[in-house]
PDB file of N, CA and C in Angstrom:
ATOM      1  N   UNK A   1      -1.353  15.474  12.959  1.00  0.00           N
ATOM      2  CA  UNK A   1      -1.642  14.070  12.745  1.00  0.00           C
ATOM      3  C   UNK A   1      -3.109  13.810  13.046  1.00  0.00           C
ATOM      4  N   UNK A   2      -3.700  13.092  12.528  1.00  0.00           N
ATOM      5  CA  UNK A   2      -5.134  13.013  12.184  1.00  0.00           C
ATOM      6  C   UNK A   2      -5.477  11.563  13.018  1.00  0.00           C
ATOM      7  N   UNK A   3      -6.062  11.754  14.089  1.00  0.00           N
ATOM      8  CA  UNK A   3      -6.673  10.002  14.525  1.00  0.00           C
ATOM      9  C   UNK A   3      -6.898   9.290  13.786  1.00  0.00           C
ATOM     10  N   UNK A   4      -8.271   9.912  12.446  1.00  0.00           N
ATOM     11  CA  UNK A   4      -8.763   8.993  11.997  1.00  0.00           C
ATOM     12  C   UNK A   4      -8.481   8.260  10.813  1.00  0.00           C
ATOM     13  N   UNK A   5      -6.662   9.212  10.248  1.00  0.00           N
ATOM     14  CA  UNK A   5      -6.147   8.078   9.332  1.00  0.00           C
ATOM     15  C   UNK A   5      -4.458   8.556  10.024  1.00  0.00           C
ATOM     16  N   UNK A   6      -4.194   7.378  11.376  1.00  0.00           N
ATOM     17  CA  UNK A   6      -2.394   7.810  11.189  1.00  0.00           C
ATOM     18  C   UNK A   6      -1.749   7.449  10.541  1.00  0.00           C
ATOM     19  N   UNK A   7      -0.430   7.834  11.096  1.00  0.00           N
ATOM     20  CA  UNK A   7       0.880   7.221   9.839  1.00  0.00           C
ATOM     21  C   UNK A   7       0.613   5.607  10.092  1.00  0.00           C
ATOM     22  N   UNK A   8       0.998   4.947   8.729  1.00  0.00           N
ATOM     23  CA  UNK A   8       1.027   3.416   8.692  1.00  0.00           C
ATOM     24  C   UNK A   8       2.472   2.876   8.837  1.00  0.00           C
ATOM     25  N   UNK A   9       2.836   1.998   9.391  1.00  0.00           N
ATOM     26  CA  UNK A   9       3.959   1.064   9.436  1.00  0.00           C
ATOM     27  C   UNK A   9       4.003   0.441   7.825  1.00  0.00           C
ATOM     28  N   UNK A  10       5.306   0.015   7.454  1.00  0.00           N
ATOM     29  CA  UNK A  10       5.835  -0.651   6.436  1.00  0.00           C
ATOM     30  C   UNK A  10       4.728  -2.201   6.774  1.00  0.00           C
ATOM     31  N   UNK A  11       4.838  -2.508   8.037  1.00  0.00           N
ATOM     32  CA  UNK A  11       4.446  -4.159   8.208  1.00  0.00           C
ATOM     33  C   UNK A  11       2.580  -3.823   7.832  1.00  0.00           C
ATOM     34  N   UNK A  12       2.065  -2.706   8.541  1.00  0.00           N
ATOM     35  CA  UNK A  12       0.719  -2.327   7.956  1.00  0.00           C
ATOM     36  C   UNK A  12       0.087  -2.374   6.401  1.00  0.00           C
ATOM     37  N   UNK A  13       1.066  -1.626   6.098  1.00  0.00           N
ATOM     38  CA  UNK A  13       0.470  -1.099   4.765  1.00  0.00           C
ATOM     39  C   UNK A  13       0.812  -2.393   3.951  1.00  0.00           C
ATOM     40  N   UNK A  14       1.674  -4.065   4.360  1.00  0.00           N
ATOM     41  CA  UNK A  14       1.810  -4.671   3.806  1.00  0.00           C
ATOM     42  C   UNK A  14       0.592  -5.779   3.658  1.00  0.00           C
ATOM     43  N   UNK A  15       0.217  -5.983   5.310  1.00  0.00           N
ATOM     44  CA  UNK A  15      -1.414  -6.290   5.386  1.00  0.00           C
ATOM     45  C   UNK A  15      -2.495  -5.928   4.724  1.00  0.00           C
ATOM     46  N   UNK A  16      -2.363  -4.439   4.550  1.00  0.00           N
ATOM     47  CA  UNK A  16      -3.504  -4.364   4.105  1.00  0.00           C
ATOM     48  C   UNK A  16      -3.301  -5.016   2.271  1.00  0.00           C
ATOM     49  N   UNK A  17      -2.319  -4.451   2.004  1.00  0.00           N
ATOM     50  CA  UNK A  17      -2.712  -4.875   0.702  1.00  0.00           C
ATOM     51  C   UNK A  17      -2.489  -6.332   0.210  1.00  0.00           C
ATOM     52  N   UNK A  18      -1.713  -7.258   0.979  1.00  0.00           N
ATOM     53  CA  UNK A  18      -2.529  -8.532   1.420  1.00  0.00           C
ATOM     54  C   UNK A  18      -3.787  -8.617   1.120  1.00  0.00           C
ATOM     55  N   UNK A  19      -4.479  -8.253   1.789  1.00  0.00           N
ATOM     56  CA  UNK A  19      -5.889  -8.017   1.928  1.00  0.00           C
ATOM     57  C   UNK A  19      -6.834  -8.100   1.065  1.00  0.00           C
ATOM     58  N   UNK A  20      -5.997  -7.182  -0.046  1.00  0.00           N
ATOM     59  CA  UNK A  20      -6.983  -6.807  -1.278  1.00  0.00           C
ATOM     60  C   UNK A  20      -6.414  -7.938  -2.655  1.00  0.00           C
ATOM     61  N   UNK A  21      -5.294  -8.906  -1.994  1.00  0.00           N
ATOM     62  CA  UNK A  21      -5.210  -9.867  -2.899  1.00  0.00           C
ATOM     63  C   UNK A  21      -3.542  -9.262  -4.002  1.00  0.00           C
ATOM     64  N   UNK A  22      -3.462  -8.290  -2.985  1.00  0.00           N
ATOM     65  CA  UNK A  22      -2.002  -7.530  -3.406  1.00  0.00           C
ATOM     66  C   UNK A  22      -0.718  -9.114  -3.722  1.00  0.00           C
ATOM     67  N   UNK A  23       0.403  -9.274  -4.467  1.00  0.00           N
ATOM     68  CA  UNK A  23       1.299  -9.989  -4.346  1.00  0.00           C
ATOM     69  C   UNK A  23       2.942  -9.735  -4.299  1.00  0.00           C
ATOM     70  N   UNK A  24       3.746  -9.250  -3.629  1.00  0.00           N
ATOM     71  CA  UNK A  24       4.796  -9.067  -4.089  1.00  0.00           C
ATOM     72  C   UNK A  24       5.307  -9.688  -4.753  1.00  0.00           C
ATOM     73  N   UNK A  25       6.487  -8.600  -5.996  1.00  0.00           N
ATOM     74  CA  UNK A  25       7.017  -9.276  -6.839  1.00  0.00           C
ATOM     75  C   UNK A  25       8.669  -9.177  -6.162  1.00  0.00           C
ATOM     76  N   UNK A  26       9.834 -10.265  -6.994  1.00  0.00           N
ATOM     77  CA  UNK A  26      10.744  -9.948  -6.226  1.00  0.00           C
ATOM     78  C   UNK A  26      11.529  -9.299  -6.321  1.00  0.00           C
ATOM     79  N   UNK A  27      12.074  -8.457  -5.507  1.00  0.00           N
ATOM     80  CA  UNK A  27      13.007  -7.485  -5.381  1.00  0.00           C
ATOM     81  C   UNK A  27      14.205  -7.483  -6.235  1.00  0.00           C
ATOM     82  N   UNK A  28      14.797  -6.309  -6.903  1.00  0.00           N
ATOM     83  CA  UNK A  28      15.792  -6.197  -7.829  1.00  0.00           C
ATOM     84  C   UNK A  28      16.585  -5.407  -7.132  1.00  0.00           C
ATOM     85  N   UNK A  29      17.407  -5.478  -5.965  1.00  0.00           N
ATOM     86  CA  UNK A  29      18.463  -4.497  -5.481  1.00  0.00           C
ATOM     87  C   UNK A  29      18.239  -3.375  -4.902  1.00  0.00           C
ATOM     88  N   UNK A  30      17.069  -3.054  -4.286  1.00  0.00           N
ATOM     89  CA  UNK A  30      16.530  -1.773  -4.109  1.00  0.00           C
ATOM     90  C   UNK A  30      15.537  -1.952  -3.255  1.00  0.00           C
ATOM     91  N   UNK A  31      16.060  -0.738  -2.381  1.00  0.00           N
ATOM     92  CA  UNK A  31      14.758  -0.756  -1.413  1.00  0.00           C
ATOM     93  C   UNK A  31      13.094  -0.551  -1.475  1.00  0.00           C
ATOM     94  N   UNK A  32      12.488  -0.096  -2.615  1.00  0.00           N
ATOM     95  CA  UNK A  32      11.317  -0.471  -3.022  1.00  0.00           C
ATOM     96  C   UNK A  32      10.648  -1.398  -3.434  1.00  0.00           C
ATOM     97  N   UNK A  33       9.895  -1.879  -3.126  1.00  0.00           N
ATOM     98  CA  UNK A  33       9.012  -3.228  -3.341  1.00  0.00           C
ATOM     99  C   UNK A  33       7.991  -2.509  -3.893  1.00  0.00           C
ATOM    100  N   UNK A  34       7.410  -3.502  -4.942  1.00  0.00           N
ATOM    101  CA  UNK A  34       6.241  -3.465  -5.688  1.00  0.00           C
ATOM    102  C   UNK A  34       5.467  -4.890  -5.711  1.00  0.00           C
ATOM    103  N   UNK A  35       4.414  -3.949  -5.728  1.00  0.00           N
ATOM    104  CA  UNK A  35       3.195  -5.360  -4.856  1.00  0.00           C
ATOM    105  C   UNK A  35       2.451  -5.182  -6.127  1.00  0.00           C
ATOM    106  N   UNK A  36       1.373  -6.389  -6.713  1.00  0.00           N
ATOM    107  CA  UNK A  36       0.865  -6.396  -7.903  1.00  0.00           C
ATOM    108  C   UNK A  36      -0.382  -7.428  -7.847  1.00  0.00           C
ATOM    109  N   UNK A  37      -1.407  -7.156  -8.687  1.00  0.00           N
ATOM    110  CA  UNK A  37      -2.045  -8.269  -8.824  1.00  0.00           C
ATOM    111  C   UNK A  37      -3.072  -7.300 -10.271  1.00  0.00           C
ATOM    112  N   UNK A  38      -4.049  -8.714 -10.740  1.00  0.00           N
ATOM    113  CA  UNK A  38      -4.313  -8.125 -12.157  1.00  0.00           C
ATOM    114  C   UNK A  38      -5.991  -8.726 -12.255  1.00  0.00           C
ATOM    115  N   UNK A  39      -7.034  -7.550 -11.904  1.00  0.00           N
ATOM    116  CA  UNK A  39      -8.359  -8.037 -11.690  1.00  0.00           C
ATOM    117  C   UNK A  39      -8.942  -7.609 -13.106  1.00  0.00           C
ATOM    118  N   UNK A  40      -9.756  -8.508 -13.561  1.00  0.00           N
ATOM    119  CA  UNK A  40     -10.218  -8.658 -15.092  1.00  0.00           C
ATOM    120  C   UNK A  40      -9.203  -8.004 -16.408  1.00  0.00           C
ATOM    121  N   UNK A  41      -8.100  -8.556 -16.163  1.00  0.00           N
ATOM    122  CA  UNK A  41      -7.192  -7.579 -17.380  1.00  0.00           C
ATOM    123  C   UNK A  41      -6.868  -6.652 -17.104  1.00  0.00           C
ATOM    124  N   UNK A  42      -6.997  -5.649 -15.793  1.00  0.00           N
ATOM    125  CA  UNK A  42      -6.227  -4.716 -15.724  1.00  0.00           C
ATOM    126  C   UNK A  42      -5.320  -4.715 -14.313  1.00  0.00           C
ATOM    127  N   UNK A  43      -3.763  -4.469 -14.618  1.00  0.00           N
ATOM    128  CA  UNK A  43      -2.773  -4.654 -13.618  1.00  0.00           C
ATOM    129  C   UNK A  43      -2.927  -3.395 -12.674  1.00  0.00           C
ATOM    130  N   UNK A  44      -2.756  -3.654 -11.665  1.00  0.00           N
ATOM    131  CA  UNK A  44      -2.439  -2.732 -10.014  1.00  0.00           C
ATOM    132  C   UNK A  44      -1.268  -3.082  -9.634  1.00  0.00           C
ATOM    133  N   UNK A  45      -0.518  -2.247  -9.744  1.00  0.00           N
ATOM    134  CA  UNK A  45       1.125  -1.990  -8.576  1.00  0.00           C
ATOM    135  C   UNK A  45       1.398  -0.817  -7.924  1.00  0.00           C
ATOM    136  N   UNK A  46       1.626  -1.285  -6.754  1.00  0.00           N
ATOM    137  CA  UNK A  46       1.904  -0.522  -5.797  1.00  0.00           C
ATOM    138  C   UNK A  46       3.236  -0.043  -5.401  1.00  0.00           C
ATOM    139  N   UNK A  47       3.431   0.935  -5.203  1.00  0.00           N
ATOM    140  CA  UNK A  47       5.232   0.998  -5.068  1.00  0.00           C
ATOM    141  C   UNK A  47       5.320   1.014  -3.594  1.00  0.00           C
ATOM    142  N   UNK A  48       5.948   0.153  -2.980  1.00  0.00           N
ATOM    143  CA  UNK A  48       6.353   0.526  -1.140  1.00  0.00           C
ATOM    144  C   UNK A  48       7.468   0.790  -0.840  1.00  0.00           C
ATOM    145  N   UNK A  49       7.797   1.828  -0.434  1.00  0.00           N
ATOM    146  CA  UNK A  49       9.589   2.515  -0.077  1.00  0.00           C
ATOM    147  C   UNK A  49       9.492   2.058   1.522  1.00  0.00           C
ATOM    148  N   UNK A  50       9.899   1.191   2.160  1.00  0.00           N
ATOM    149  CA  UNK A  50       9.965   0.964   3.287  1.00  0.00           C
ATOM    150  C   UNK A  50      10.853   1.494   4.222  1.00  0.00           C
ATOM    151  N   UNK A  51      12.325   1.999   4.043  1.00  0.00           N
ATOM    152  CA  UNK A  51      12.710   2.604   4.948  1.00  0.00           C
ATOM    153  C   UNK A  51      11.941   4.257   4.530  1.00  0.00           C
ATOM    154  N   UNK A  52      11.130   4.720   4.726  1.00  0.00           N
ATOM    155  CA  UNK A  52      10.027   6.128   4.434  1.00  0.00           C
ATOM    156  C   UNK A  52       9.152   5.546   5.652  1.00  0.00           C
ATOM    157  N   UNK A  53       9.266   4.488   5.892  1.00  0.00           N
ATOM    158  CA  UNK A  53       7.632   4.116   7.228  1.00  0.00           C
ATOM    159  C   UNK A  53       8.360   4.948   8.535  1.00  0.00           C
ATOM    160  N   UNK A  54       7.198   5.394   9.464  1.00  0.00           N
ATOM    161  CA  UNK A  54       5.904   5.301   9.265  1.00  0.00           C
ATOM    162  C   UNK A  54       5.915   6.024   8.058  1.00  0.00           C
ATOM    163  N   UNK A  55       4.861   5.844   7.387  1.00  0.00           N
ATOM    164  CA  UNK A  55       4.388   6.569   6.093  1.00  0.00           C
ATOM    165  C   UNK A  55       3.163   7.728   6.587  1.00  0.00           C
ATOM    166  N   UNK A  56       3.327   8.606   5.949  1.00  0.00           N
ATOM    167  CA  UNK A  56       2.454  10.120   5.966  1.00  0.00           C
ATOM    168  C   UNK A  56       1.891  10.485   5.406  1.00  0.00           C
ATOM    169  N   UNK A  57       0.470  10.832   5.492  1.00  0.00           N
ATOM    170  CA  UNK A  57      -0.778  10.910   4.610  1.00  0.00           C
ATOM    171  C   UNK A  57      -0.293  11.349   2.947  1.00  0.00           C
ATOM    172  N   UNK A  58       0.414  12.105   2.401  1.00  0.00           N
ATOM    173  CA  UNK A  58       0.667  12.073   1.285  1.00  0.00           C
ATOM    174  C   UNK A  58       0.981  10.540   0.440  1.00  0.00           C
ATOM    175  N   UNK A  59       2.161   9.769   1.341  1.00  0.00           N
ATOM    176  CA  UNK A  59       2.604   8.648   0.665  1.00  0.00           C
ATOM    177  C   UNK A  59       1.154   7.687   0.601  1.00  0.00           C
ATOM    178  N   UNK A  60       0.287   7.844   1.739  1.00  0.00           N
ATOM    179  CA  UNK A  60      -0.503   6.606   1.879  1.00  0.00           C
ATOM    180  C   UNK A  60      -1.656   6.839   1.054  1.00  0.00           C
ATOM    181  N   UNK A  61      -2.020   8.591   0.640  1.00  0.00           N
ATOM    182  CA  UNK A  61      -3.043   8.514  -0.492  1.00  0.00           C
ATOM    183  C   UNK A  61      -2.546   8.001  -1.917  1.00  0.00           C
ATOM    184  N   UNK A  62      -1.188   7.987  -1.849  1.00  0.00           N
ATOM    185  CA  UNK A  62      -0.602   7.536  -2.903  1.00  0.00           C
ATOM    186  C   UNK A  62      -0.828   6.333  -3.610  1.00  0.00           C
ATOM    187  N   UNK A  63      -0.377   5.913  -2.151  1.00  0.00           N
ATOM    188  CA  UNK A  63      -0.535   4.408  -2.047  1.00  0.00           C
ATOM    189  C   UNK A  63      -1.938   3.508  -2.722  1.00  0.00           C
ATOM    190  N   UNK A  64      -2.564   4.113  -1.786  1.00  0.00           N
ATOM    191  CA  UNK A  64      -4.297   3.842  -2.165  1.00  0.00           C
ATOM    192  C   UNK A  64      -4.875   4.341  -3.689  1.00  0.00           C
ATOM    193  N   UNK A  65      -4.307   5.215  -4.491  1.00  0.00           N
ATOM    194  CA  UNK A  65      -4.587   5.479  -5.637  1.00  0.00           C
ATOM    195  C   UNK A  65      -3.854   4.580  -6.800  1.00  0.00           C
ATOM    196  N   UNK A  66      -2.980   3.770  -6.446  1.00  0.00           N
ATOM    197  CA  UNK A  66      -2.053   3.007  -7.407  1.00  0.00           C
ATOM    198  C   UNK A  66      -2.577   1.653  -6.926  1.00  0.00           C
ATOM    199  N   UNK A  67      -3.319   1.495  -5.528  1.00  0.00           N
ATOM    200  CA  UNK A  67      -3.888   0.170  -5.372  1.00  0.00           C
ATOM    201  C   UNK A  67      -5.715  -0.003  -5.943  1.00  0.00           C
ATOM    202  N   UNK A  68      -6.265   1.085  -6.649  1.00  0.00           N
ATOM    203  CA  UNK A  68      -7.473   1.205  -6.909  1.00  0.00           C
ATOM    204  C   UNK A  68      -8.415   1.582  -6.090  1.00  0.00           C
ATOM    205  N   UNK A  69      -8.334   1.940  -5.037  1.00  0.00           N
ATOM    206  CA  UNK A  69      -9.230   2.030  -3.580  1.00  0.00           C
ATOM    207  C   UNK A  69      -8.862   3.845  -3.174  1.00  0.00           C
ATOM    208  N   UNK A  70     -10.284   4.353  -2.405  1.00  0.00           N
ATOM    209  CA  UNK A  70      -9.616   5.446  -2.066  1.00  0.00           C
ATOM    210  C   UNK A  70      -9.189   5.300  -0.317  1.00  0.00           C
ATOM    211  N   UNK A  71      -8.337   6.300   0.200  1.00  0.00           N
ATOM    212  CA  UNK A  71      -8.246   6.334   1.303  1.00  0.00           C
ATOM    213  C   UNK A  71      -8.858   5.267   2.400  1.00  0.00           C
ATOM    214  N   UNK A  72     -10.105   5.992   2.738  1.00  0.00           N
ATOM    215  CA  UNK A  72     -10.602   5.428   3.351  1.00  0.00           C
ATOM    216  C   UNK A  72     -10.853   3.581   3.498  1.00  0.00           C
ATOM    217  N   UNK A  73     -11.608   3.385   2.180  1.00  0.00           N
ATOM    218  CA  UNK A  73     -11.381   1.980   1.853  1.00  0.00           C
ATOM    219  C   UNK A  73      -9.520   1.573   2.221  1.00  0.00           C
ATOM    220  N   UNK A  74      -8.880   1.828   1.864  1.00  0.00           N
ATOM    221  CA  UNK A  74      -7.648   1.529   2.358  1.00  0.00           C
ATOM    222  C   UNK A  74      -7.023   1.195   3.939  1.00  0.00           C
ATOM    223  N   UNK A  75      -7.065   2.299   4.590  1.00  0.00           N
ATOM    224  CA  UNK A  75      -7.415   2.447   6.103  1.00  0.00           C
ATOM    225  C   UNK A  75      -8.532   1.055   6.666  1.00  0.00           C
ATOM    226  N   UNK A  76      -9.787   0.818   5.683  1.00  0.00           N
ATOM    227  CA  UNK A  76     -10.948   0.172   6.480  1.00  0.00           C
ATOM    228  C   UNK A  76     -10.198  -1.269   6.443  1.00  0.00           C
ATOM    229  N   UNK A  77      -9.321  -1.642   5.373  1.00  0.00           N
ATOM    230  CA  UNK A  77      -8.326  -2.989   5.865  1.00  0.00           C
ATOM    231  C   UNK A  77      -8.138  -3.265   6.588  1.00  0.00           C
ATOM    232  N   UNK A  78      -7.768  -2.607   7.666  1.00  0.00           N
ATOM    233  CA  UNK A  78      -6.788  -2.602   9.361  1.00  0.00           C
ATOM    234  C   UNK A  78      -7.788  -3.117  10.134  1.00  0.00           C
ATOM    235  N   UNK A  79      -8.901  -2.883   9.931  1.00  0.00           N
ATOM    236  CA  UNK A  79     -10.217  -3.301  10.855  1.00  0.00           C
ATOM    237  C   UNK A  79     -10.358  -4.358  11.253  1.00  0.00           C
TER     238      UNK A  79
END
């Protein structure tokens, strides 16, 4: 486990993408949530599997690549 990016909480990774102007859409029966928003014509969704939290550097680069941002920028949310 890495200090300088740990595992994120479900309630974390929901902040951050808050953050970036993220919106959830509503849920269809299933434990994944998808968060969305649409900057100059092009759409961003995020998929969040919440019972998977904490989440582990694989899911969270994931994460950050389907939200447009890399890693780091992602992580610098929490700040």
């Amino acid at each position: 486990m890495s200090s300088v990016y740990p595992p994120l909480t479900c309630k974390q990774v929901k902040q951050i993408l808050s953050s970036f102007g993220f919106n959830p859409r509503p849920q269809k029966g299933t434990s994944h949530e998808q968060w969305v928003k649409t900057v100059s014509g092009e759409r961003f969704k995020v998929t969040v599997d919440c019972p998977k939290a904490p989440f582990g550097q694989d899911l969270i680069s994931s994460m950050a690549k389907q939200a447009g941002v890399t890693k780091k920028v992602f992580y610098s949310a929490l700040k």
